[in-house]
Protein backbone atom coordinates (compact mmCIF):
# COMPACT_ATOMS: atom_id res chain seq x y z
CA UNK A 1 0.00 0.00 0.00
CA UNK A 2 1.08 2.83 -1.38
CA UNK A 3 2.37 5.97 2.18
CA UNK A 4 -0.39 8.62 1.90
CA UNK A 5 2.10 11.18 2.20
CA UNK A 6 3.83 10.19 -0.88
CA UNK A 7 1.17 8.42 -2.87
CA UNK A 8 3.81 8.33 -5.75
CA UNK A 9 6.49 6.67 -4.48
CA UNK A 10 8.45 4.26 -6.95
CA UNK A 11 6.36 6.41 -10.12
CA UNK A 12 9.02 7.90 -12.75
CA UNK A 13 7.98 10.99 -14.69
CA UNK A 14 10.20 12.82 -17.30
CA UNK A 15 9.48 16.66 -18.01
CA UNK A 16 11.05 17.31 -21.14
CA UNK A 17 8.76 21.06 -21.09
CA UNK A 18 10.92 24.49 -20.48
CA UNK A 19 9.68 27.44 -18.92
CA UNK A 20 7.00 27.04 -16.38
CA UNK A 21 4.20 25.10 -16.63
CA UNK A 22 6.01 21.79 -17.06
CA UNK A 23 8.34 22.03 -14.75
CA UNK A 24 5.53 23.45 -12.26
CA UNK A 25 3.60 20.04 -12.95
CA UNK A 26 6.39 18.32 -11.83
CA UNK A 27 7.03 19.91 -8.79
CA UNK A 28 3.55 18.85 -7.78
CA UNK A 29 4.28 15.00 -8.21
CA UNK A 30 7.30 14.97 -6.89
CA UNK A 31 5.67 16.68 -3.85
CA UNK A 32 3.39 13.56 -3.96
CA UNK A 33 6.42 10.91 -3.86
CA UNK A 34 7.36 11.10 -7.84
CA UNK A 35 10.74 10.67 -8.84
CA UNK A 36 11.69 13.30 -11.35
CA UNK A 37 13.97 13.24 -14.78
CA UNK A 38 14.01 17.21 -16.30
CA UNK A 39 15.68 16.77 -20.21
CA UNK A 40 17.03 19.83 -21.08
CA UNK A 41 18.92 20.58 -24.55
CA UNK A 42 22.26 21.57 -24.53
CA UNK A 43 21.50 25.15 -23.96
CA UNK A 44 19.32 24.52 -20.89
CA UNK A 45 16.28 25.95 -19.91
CA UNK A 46 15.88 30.06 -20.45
CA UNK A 47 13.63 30.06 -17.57
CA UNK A 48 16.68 29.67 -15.61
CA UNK A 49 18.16 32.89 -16.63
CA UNK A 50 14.14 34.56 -16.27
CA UNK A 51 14.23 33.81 -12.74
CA UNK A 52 17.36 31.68 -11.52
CA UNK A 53 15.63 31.60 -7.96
CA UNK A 54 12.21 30.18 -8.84
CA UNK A 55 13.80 27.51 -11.47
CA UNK A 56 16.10 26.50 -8.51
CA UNK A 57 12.95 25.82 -6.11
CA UNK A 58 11.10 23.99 -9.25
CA UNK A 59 13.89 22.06 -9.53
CA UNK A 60 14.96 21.07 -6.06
CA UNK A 61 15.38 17.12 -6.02
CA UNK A 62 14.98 16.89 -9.59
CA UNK A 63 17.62 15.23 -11.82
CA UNK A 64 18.58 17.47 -14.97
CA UNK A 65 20.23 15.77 -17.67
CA UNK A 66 21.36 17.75 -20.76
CA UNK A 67 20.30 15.81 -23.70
CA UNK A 68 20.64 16.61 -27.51
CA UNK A 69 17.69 14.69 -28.77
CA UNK A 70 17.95 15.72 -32.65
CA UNK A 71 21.43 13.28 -31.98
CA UNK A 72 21.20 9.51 -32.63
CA UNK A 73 22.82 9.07 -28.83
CA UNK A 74 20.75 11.32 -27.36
CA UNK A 75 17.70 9.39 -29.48
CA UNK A 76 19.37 6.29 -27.36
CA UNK A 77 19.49 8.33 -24.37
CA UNK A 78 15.88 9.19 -24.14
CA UNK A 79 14.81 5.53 -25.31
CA UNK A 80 16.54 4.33 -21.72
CA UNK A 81 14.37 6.24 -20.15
CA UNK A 82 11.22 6.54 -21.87
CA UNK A 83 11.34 2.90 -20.96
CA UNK A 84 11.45 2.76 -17.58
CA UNK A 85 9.15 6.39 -17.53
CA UNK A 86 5.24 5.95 -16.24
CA UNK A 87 4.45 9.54 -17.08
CA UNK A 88 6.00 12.40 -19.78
CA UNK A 89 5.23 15.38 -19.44
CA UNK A 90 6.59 17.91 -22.80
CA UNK A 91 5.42 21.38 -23.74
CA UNK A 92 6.91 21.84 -26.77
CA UNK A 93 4.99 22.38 -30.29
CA UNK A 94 3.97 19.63 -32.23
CA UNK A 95 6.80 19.97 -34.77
CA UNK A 96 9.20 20.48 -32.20
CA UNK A 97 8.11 17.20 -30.33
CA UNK A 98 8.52 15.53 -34.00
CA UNK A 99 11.51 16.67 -34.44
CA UNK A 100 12.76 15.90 -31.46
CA UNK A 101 11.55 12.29 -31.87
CA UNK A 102 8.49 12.78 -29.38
CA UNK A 103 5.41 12.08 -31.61
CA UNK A 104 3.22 11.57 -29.01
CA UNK A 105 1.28 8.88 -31.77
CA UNK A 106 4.89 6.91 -32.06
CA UNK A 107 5.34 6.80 -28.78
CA UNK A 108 1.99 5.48 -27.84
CA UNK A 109 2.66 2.84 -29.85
CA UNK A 110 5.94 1.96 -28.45
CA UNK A 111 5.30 2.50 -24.79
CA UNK A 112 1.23 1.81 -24.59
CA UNK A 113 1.66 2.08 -20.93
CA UNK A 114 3.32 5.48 -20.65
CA UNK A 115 1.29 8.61 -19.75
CA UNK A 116 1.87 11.20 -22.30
CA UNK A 117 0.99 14.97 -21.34
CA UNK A 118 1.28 17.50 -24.30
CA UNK A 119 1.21 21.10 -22.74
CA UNK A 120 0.40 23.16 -25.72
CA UNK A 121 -0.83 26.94 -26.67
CA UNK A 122 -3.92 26.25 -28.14
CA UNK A 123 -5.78 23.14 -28.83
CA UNK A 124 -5.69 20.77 -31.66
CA UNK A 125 -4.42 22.84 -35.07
CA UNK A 126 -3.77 25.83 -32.90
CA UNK A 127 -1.11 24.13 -31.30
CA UNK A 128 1.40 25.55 -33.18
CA UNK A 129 0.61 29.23 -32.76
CA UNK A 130 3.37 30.45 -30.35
CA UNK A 131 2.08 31.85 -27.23
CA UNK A 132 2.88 32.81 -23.45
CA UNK A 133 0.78 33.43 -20.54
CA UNK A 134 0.27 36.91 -21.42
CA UNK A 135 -1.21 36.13 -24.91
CA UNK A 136 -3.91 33.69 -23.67
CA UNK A 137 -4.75 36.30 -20.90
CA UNK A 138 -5.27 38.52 -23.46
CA UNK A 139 -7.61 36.10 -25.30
CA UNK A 140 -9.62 35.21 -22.61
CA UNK A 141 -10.03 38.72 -21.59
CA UNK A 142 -8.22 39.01 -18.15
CA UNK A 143 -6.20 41.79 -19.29
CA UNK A 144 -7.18 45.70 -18.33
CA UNK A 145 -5.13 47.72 -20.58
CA UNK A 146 -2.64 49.50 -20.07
CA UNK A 147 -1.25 47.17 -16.56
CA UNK A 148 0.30 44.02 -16.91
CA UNK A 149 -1.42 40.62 -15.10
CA UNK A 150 -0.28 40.04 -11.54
CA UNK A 151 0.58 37.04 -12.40
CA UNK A 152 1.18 33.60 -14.75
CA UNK A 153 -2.79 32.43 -14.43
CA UNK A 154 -2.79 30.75 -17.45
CA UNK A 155 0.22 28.91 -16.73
CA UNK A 156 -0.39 27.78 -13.34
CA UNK A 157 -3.38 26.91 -13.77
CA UNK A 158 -2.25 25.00 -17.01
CA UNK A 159 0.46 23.06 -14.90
CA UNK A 160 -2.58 21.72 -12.51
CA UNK A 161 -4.78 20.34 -15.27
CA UNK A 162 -1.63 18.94 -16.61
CA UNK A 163 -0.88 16.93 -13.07
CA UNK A 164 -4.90 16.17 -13.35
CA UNK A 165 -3.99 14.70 -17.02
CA UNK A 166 -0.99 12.89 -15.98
CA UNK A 167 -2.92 10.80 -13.13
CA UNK A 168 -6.16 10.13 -15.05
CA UNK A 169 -3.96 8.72 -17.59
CA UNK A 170 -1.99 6.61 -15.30
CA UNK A 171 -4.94 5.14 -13.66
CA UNK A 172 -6.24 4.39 -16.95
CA UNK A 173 -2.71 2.52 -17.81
CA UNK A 174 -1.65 4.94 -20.65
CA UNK A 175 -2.69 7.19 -22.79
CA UNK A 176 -2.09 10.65 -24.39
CA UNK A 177 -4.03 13.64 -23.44
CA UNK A 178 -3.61 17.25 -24.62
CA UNK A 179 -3.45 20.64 -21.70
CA UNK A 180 -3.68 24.14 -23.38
CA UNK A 181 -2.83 26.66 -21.76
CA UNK A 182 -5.66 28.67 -23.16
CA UNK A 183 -8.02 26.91 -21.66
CA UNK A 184 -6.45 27.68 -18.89
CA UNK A 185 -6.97 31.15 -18.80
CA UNK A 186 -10.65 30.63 -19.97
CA UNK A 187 -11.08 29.14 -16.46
CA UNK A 188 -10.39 32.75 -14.87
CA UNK A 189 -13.09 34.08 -17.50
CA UNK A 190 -15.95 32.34 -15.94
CA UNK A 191 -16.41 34.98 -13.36
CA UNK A 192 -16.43 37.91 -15.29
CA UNK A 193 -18.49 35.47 -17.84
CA UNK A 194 -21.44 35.14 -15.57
CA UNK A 195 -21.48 38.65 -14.34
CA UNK A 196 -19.66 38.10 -10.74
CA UNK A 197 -16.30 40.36 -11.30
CA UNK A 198 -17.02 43.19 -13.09
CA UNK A 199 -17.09 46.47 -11.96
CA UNK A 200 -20.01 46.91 -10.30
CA UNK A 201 -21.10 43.32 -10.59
CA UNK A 202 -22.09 41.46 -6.54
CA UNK A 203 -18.33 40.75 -6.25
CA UNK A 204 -17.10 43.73 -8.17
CA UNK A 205 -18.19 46.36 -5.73
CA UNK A 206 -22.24 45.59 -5.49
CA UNK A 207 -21.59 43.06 -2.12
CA UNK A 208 -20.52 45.67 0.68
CA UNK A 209 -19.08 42.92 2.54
CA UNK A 210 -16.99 42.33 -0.17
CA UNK A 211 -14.22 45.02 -0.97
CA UNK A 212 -11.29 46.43 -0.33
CA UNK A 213 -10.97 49.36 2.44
CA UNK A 214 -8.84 51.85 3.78
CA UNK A 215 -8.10 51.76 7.37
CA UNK A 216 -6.14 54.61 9.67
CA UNK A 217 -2.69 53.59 8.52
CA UNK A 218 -3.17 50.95 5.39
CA UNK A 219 -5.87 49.10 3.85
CA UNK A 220 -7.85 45.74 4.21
CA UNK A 221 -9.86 42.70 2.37
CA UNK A 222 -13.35 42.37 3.47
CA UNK A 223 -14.94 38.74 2.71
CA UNK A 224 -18.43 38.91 4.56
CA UNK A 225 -20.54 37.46 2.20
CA UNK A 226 -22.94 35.27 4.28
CA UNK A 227 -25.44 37.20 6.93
CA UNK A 228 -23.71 36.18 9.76
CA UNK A 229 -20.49 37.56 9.35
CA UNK A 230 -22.56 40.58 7.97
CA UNK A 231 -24.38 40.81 11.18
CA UNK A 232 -21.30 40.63 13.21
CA UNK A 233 -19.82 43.53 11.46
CA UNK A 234 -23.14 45.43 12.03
CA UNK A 235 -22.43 44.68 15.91
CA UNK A 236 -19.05 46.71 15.64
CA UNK A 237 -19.76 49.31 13.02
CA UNK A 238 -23.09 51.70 14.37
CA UNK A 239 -26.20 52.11 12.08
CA UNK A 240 -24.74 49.60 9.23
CA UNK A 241 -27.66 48.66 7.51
CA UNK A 242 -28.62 44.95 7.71
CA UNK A 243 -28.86 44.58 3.35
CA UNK A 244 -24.92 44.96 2.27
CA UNK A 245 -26.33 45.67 -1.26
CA UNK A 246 -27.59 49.29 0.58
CA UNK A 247 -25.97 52.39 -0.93
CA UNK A 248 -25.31 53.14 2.19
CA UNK A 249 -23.70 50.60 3.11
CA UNK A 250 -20.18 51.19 1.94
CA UNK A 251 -19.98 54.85 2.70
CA UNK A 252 -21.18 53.91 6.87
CA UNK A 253 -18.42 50.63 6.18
CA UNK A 254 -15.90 53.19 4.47
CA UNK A 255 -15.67 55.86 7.48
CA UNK A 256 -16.12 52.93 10.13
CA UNK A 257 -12.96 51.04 9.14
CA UNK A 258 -11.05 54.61 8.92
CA UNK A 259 -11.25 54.81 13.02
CA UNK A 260 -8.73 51.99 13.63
CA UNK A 261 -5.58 50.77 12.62
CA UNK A 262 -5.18 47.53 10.12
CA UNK A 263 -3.90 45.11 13.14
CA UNK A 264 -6.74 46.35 15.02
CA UNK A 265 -9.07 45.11 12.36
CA UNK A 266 -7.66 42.42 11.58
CA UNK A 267 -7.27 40.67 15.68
CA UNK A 268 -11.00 42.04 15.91
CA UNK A 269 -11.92 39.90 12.59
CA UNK A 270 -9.90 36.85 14.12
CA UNK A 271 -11.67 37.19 17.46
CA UNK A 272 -15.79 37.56 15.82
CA UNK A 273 -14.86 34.74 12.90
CA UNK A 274 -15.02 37.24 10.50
CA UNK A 275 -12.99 36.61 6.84
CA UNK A 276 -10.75 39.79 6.90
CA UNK A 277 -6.93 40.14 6.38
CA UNK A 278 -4.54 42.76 6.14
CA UNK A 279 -3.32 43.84 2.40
């Protein structure tokens, strides 16, 4: 029986994918008990010049071999392990993978048991449009011109649905299954999609209880959205009407949160059980 605190024990997974979301995949099964191969080219991974800090904590335990795999002995070199691998993970185009002697078809054929996780751009034919995060943000409409994202969505959230991938396939005993990263991102659209984010929608400043305030020396996040937490704030802030959707209601919120300091707020909010932290 497998420990529960590393389910993956004695499972091999190779991460041929650069950058981010591969790498990030891995990370999360060898946090489960996976043993980890990263193949690199040559030249290594650019990520590691990026952000030499973060690649060093996604690759912490992880053994990186630099392989040539357009060689015949790095061809050989891969084959060694491909056959002892339960899981790949890749996130390079199509062609790339073709030319690098990765057609996921080919090697379905010649490892049927092997787990084969394709992190692409775009699904099916768009798979060879290049892309990064920021372009399938843009796509999916996360971006408010002119600022930048705060951060990688689509890749993150691509490198979970890739773990998801990996272990559906592996229960299944093999397989080949297809992540985009745009997808990803379309995730994050759903909110604004159904009318929840927006300005002015109930989470986009509507909800009273839930916003962003200033306070006497910083500023706060506000999470009351069910009654009771709403009727525990109406205990410490006077005449705060009992409907957060009020008009009112932000302006009497507004001035009351303006009386105290942020570590006030925030030991009050830990002592009523109310969802508030410091920003």
């Amino acid at each position: 029986m497998a420990d529960v605190k590393t389910p993956l024990r004695g499972i091999f997974v190779i991460n041929t994918g650069l950058n981010l979301p591969a790498p990030r995949a891995a990370q999360m099964l060898q946090a489960q008990g996976a043993h980890i191969v990263k193949v690199e080219p040559p030249t290594g991974d650019t990520f590691e010049h990026f952000c030499k800090p973060w690649y060093e904590d996604l690759h912490r335990g992880v053994e990186v071999r630099r392989i040539d795999l357009k060689s015949e002995a790095g061809r050989e070199a891969m084959a060694a392990l491909l056959a002892r691998a339960h899981i790949l993970i890749t996130s390079q185009r199509p062609s790339a993978l073709t030319r690098m002697g990765l057609d996921p078809a080919i090697l379905r054929h010649r490892y049927p048991r092997l787990a084969i996780v394709n992190i692409v751009g775009s699904p099916e034919a768009g798979a060879e449009v290049p892309g990064h995060d920021l372009t399938y943000q843009a796509r999916a409409g996360l971006i408010a011109p002119p600022h930048l994202p705060r951060s990688l969505y689509a890749d993150l959230a691509g490198a979970q649905q890739a773990v998801i991938a990996a272990l559906a396939l592996l229960h299944a005993g093999g397989g080949v299954q297809q992540v985009a990263l745009s997808r990803s991102a379309e995730l994050f659209h759903e909110p604004l999609a159904y009318g929840m984010t927006r300005e002015g929608d109930f989470l986009g400043g509507a909800h009273a209880g839930y916003n962003i305030y200033e306070t006497r020396d910083g500023y706060i996040a506000l999470a009351a959205l069910e009654h009771a937490f709403w009727l525990r704030l109406a205990d410490r802030v006077l005449n705060l009407p009992k409907d957060p959707l009020a008009p009112e209601a932000h302006r009497i919120l507004a001035e009351g949160f303006l009386r105290h300091d942020t570590a006030d707020w925030v030991a009050w909010a830990r002592a009523h059980d109310v969802p508030l932290e410091a920003i």
